[in-house]
N, C-alpha and C. Protein backbone atom coordinates (compact mmCIF):
# COMPACT_ATOMS: atom_id res chain seq x y z
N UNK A 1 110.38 117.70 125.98
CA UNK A 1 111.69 117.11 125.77
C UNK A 1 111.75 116.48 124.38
N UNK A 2 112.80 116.37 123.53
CA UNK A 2 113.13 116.22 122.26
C UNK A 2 113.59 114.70 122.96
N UNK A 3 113.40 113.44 121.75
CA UNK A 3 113.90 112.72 121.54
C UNK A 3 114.94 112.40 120.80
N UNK A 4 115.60 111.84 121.20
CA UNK A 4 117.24 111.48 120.79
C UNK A 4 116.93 110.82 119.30
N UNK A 5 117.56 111.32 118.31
CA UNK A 5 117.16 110.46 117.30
C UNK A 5 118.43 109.64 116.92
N UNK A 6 117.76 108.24 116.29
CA UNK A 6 118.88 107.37 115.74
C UNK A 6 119.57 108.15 114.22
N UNK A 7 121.08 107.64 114.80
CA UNK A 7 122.06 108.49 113.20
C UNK A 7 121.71 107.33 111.79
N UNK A 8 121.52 107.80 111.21
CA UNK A 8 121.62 107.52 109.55
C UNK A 8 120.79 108.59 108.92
N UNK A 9 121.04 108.14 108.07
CA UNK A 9 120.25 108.88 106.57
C UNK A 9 118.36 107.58 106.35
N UNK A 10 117.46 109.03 106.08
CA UNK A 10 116.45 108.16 106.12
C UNK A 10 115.73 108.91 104.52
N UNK A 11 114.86 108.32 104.04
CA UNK A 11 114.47 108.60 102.62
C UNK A 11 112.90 109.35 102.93
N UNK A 12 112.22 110.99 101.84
CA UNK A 12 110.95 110.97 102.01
C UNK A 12 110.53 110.41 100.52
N UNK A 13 109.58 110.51 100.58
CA UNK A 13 108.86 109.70 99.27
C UNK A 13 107.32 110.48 99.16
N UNK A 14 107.32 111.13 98.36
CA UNK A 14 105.75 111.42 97.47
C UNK A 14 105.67 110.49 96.59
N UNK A 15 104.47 110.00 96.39
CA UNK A 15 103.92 108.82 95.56
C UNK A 15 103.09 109.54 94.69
N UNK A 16 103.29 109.34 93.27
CA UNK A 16 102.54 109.95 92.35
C UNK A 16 102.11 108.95 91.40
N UNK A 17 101.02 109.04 90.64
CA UNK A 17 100.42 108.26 89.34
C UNK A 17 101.61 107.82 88.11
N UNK A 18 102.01 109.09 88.37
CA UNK A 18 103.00 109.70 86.95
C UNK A 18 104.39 109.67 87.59
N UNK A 19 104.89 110.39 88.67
CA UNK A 19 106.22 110.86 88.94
C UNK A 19 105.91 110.42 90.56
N UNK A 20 107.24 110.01 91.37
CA UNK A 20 107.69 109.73 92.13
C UNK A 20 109.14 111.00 92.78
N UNK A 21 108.32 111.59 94.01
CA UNK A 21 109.27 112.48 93.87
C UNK A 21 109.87 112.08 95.30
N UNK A 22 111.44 111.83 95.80
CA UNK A 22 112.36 111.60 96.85
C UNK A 22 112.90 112.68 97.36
N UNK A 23 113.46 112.99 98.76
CA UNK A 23 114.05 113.90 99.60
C UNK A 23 114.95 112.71 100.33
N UNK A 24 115.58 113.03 101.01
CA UNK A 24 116.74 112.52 101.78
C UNK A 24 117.45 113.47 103.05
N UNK A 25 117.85 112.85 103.87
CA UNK A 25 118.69 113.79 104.74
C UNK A 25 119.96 113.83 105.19
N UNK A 26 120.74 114.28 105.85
CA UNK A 26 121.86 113.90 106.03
C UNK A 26 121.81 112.49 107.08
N UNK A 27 123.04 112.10 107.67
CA UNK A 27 122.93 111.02 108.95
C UNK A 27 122.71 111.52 110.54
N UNK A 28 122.65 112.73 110.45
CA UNK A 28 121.96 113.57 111.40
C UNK A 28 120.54 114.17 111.15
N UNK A 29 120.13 114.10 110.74
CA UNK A 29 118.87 114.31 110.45
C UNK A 29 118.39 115.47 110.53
N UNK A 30 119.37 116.49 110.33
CA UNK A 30 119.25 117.84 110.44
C UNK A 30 119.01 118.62 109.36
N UNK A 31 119.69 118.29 108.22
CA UNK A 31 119.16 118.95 106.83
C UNK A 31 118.20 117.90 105.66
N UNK A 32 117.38 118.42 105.49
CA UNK A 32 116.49 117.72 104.17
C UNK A 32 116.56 117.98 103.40
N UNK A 33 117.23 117.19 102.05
CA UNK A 33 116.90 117.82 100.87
C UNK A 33 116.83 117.24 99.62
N UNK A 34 115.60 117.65 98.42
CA UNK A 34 115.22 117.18 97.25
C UNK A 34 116.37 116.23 96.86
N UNK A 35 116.29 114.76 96.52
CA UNK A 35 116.84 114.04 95.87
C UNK A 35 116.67 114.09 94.38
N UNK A 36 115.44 113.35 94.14
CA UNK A 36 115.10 113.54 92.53
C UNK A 36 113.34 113.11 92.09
N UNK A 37 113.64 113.06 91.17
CA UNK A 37 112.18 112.84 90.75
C UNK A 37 111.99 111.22 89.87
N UNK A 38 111.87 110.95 90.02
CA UNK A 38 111.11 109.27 89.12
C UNK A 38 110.34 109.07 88.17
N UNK A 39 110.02 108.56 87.09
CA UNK A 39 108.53 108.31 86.74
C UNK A 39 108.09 106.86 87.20
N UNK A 40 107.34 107.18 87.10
CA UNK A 40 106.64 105.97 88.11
C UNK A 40 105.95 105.38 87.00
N UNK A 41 106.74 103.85 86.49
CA UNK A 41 107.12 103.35 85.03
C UNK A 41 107.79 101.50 85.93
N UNK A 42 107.77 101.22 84.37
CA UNK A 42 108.48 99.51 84.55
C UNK A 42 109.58 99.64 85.40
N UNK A 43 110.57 101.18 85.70
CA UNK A 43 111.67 100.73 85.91
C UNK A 43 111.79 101.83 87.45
N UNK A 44 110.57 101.59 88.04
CA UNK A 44 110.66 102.80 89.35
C UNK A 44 111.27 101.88 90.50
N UNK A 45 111.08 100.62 90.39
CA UNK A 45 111.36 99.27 91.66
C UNK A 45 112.95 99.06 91.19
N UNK A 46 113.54 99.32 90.47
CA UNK A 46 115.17 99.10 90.06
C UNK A 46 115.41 100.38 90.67
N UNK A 47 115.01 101.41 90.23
CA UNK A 47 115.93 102.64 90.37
C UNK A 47 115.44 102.75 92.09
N UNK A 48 114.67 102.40 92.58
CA UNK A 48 114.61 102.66 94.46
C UNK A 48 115.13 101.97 95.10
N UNK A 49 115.40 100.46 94.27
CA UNK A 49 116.57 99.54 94.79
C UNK A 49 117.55 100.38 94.99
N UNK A 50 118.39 100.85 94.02
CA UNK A 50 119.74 101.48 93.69
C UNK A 50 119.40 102.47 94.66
N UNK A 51 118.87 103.56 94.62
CA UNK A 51 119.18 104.57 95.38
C UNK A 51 119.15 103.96 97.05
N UNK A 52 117.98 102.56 97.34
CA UNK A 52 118.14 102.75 98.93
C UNK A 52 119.89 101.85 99.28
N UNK A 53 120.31 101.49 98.04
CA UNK A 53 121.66 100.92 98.40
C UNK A 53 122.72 101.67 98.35
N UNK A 54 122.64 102.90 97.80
CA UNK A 54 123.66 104.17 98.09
C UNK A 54 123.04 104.73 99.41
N UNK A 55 122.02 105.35 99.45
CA UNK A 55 121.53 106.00 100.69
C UNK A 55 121.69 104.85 102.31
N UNK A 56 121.49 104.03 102.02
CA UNK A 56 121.04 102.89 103.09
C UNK A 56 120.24 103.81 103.93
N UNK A 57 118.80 104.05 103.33
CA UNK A 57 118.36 104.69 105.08
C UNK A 57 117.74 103.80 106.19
N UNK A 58 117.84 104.58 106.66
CA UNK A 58 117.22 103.80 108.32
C UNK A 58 115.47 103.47 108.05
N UNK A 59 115.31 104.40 107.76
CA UNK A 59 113.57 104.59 107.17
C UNK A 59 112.90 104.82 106.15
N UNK A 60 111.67 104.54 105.83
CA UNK A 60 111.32 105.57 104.37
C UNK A 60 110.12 105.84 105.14
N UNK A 61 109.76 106.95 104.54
CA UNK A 61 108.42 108.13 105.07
C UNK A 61 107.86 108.45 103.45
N UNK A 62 106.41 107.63 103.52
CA UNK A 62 105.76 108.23 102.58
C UNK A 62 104.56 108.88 102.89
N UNK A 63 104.51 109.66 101.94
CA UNK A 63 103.23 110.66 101.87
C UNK A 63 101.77 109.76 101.71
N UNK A 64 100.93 110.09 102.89
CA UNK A 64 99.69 108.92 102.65
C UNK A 64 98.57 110.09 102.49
N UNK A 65 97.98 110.59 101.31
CA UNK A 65 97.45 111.41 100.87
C UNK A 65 95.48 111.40 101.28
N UNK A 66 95.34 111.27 102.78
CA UNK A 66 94.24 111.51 102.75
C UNK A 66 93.00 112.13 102.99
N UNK A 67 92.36 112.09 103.21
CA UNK A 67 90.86 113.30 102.58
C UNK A 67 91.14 114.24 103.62
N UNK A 68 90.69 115.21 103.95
CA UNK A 68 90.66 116.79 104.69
C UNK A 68 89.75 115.76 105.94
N UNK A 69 88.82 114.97 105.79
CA UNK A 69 87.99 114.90 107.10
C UNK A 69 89.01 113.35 107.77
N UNK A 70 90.31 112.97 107.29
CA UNK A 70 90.86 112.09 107.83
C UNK A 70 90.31 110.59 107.35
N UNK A 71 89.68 110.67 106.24
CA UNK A 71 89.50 109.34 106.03
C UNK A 71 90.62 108.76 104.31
N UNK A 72 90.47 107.60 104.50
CA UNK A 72 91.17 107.27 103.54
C UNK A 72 90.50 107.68 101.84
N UNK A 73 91.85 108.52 101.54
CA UNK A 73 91.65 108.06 99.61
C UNK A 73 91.68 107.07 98.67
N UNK A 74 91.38 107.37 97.64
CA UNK A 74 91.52 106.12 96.43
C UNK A 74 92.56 106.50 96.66
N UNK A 75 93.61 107.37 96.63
CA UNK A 75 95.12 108.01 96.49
C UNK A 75 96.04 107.04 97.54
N UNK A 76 95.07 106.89 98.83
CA UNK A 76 95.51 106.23 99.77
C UNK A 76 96.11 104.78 99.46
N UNK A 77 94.86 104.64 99.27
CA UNK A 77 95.20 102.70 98.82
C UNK A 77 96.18 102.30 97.85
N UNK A 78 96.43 103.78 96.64
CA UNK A 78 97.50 103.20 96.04
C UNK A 78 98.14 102.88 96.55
N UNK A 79 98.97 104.13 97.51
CA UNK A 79 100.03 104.29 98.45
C UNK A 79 100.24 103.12 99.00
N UNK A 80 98.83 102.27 99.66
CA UNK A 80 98.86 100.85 100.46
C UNK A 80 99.99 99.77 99.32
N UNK A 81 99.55 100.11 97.87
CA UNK A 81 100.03 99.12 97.40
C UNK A 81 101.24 99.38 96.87
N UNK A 82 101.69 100.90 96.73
CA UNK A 82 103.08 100.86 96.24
C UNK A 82 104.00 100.30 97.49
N UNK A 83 103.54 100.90 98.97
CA UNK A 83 104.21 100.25 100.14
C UNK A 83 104.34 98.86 100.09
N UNK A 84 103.29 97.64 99.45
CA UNK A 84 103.62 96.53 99.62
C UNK A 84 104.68 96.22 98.47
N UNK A 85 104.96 96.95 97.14
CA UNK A 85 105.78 96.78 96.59
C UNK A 85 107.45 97.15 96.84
N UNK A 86 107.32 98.04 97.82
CA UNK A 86 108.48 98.67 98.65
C UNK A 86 109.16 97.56 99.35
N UNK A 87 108.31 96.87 100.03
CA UNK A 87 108.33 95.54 101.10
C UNK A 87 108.94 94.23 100.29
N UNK A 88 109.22 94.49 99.19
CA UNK A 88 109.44 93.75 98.58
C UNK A 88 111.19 94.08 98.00
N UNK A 89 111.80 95.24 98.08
CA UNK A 89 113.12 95.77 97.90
C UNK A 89 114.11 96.12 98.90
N UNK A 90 113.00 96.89 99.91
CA UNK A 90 113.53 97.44 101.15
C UNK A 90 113.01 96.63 102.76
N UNK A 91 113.77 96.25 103.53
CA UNK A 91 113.38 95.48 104.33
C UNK A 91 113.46 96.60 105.76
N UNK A 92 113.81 97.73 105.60
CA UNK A 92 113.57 98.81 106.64
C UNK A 92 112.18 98.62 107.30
N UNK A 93 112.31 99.92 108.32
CA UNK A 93 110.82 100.41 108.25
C UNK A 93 109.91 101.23 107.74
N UNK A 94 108.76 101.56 107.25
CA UNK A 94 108.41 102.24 106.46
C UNK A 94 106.98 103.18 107.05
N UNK A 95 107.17 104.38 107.14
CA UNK A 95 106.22 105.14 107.98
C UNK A 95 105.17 105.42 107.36
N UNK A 96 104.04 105.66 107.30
CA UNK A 96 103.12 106.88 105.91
C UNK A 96 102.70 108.07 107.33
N UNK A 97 103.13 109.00 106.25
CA UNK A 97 102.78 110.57 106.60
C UNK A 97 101.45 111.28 106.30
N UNK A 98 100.99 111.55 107.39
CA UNK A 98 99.95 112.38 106.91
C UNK A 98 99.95 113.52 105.65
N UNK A 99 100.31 113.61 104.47
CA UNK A 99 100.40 114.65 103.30
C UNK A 99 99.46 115.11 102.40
N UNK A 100 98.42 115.90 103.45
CA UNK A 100 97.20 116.21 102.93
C UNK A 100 97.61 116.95 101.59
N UNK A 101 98.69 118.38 102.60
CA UNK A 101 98.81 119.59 101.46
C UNK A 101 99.98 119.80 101.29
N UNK A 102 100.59 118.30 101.29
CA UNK A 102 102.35 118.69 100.83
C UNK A 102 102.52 119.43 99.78
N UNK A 103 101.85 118.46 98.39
CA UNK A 103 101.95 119.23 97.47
C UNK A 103 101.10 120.18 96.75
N UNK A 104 100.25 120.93 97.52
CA UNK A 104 99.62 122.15 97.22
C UNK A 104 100.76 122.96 97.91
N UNK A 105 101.01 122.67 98.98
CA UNK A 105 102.35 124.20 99.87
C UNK A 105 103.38 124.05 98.83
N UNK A 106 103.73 122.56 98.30
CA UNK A 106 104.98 123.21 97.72
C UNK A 106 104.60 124.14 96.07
N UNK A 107 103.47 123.91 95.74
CA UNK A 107 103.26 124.76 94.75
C UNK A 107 103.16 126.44 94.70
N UNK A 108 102.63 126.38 95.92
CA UNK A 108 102.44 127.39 96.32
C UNK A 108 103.80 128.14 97.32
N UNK A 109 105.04 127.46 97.59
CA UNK A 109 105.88 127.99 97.70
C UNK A 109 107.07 128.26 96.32
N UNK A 110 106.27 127.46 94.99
CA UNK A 110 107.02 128.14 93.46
C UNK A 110 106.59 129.26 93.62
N UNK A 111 105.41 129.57 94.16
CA UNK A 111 104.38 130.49 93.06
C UNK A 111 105.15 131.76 93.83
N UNK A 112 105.33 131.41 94.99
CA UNK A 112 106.16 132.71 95.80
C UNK A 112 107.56 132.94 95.34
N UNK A 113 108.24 132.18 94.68
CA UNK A 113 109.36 132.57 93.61
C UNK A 113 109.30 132.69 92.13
N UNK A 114 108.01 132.65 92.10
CA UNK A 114 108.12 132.98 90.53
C UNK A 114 107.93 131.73 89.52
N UNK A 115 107.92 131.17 90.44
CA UNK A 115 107.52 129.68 89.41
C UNK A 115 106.42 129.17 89.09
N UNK A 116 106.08 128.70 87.46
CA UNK A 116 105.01 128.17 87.41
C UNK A 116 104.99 126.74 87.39
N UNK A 117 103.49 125.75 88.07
CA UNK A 117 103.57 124.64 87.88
C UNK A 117 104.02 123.83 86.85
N UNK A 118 104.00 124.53 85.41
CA UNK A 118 104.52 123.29 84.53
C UNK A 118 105.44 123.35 84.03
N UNK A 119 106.54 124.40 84.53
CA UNK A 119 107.74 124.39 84.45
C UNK A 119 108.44 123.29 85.36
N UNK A 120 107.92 123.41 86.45
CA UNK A 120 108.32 122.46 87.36
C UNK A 120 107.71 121.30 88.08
N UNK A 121 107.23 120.75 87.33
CA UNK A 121 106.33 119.44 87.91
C UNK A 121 107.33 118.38 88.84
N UNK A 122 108.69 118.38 88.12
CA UNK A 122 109.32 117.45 88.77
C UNK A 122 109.57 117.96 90.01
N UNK A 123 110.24 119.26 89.92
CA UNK A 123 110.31 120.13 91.44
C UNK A 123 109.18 119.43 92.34
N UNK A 124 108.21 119.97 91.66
CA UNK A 124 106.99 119.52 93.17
C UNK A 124 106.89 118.55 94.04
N UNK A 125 107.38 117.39 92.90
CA UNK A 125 107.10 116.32 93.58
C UNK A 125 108.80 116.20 94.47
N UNK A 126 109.34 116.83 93.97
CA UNK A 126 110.72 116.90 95.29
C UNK A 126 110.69 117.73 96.69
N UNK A 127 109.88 118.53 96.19
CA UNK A 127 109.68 119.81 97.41
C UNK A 127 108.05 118.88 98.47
N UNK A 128 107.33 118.33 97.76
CA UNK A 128 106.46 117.55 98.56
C UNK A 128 107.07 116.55 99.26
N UNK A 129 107.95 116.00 98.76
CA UNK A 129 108.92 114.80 99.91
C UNK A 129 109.73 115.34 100.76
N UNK A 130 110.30 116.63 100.63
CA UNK A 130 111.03 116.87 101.70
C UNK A 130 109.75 117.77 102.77
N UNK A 131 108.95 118.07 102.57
CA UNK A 131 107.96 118.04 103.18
C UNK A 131 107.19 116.85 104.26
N UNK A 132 107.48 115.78 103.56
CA UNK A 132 106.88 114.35 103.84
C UNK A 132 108.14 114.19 105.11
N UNK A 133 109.23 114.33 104.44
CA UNK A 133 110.23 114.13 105.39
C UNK A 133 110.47 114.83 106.23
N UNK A 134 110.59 116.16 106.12
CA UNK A 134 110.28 117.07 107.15
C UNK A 134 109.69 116.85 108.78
N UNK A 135 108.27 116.73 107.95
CA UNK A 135 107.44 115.71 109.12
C UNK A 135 107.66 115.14 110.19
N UNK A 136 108.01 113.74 109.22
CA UNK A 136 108.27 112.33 109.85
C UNK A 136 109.48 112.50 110.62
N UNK A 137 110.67 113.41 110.48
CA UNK A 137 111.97 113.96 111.63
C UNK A 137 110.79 114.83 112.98
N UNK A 138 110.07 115.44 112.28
CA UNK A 138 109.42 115.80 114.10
C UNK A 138 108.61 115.11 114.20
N UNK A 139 108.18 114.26 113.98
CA UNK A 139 107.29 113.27 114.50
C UNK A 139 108.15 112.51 115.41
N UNK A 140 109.08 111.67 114.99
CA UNK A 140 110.68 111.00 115.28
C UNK A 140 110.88 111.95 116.49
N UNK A 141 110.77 113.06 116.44
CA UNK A 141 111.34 113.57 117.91
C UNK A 141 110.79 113.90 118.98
N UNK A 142 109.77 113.94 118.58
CA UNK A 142 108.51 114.10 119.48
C UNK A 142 108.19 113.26 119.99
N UNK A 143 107.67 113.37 121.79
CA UNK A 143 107.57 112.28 122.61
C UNK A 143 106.55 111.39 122.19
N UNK A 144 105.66 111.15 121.27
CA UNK A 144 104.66 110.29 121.11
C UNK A 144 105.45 109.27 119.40
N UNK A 145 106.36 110.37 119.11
CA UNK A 145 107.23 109.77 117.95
C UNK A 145 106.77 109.34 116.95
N UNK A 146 107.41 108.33 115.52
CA UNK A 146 106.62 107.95 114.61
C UNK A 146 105.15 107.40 114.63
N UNK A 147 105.03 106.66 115.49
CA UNK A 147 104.16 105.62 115.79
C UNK A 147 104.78 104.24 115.16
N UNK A 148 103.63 103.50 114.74
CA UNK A 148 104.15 102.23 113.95
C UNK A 148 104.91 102.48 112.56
N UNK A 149 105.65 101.32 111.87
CA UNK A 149 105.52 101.45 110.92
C UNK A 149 104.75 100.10 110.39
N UNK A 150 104.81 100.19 108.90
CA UNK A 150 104.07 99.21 108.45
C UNK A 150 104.80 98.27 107.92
């Protein structure tokens, strides 16, 4: 049995060193799709303000990037700390996604159109969040559901 999901618009989020890449969905939660890309700079905590005050989502789902045997990354802990900086703009809830190989699939779904990585770096990191987000909607519907957030 599918769970009923709550209506709004909810945000995905890949967390990068360099670039910050967002997905979004509708208030049905039926279509996902690439928002934009960020650099992840002095001015990434203004511009996620702004966007979660146009979007208002219900949630944010980030990509928690860790190792193949399930243990935590250095990649991870950033993630720990960009989330506590999140906690600090957005008073939602905030999920982390398992996103081992978000963004290897989405590279590897350029490479199946013809695209090369450094044409599109920003792409990736958009096509890895709606990935992230992807997710976190069947997780959400699935009887065991998000789990916590943080």
């Amino acid at each position: 049995m599918v769970a009923q999901l709550s209506r709004g618009r909810r945000i995905g989020i890949d967390f990068g060193n360099v670039r910050i890449g967002l997905a979004v969905c509708d208030s049905e939660a039926i279509l996902v799709s690439p928002l934009k890309t960020l650099a992840n700079d002095h001015a990434t905590m203004s511009q996620l303000e702004s966007i979660f005050a146009e979007y208002e989502p219900i949630y944010l789902a980030i990509g928690n990037p860790m190792h193949l045997s399930g243990e935590q990354s250095k990649k991870s802990e950033l993630v720990q700390d960009f989330v506590l900086s999140l906690k600090e703009i957005y008073q939602g809830e905030i999920f982390l996604i398992d996103e081992r190989l978000s963004t290897k699939n989405s590279i590897a779904q350029l490479h199946e159109l013809g695209k090369g990585v450094k044409e599109s770096k920003g792409i990736i990191d958009q096509m890895a969040a709606v990935q992230i987000l992807n997710q976190a909607i069947l997780l959400e519907s699935s009887p065991s559901g998000l789990g916590s957030s943080i």
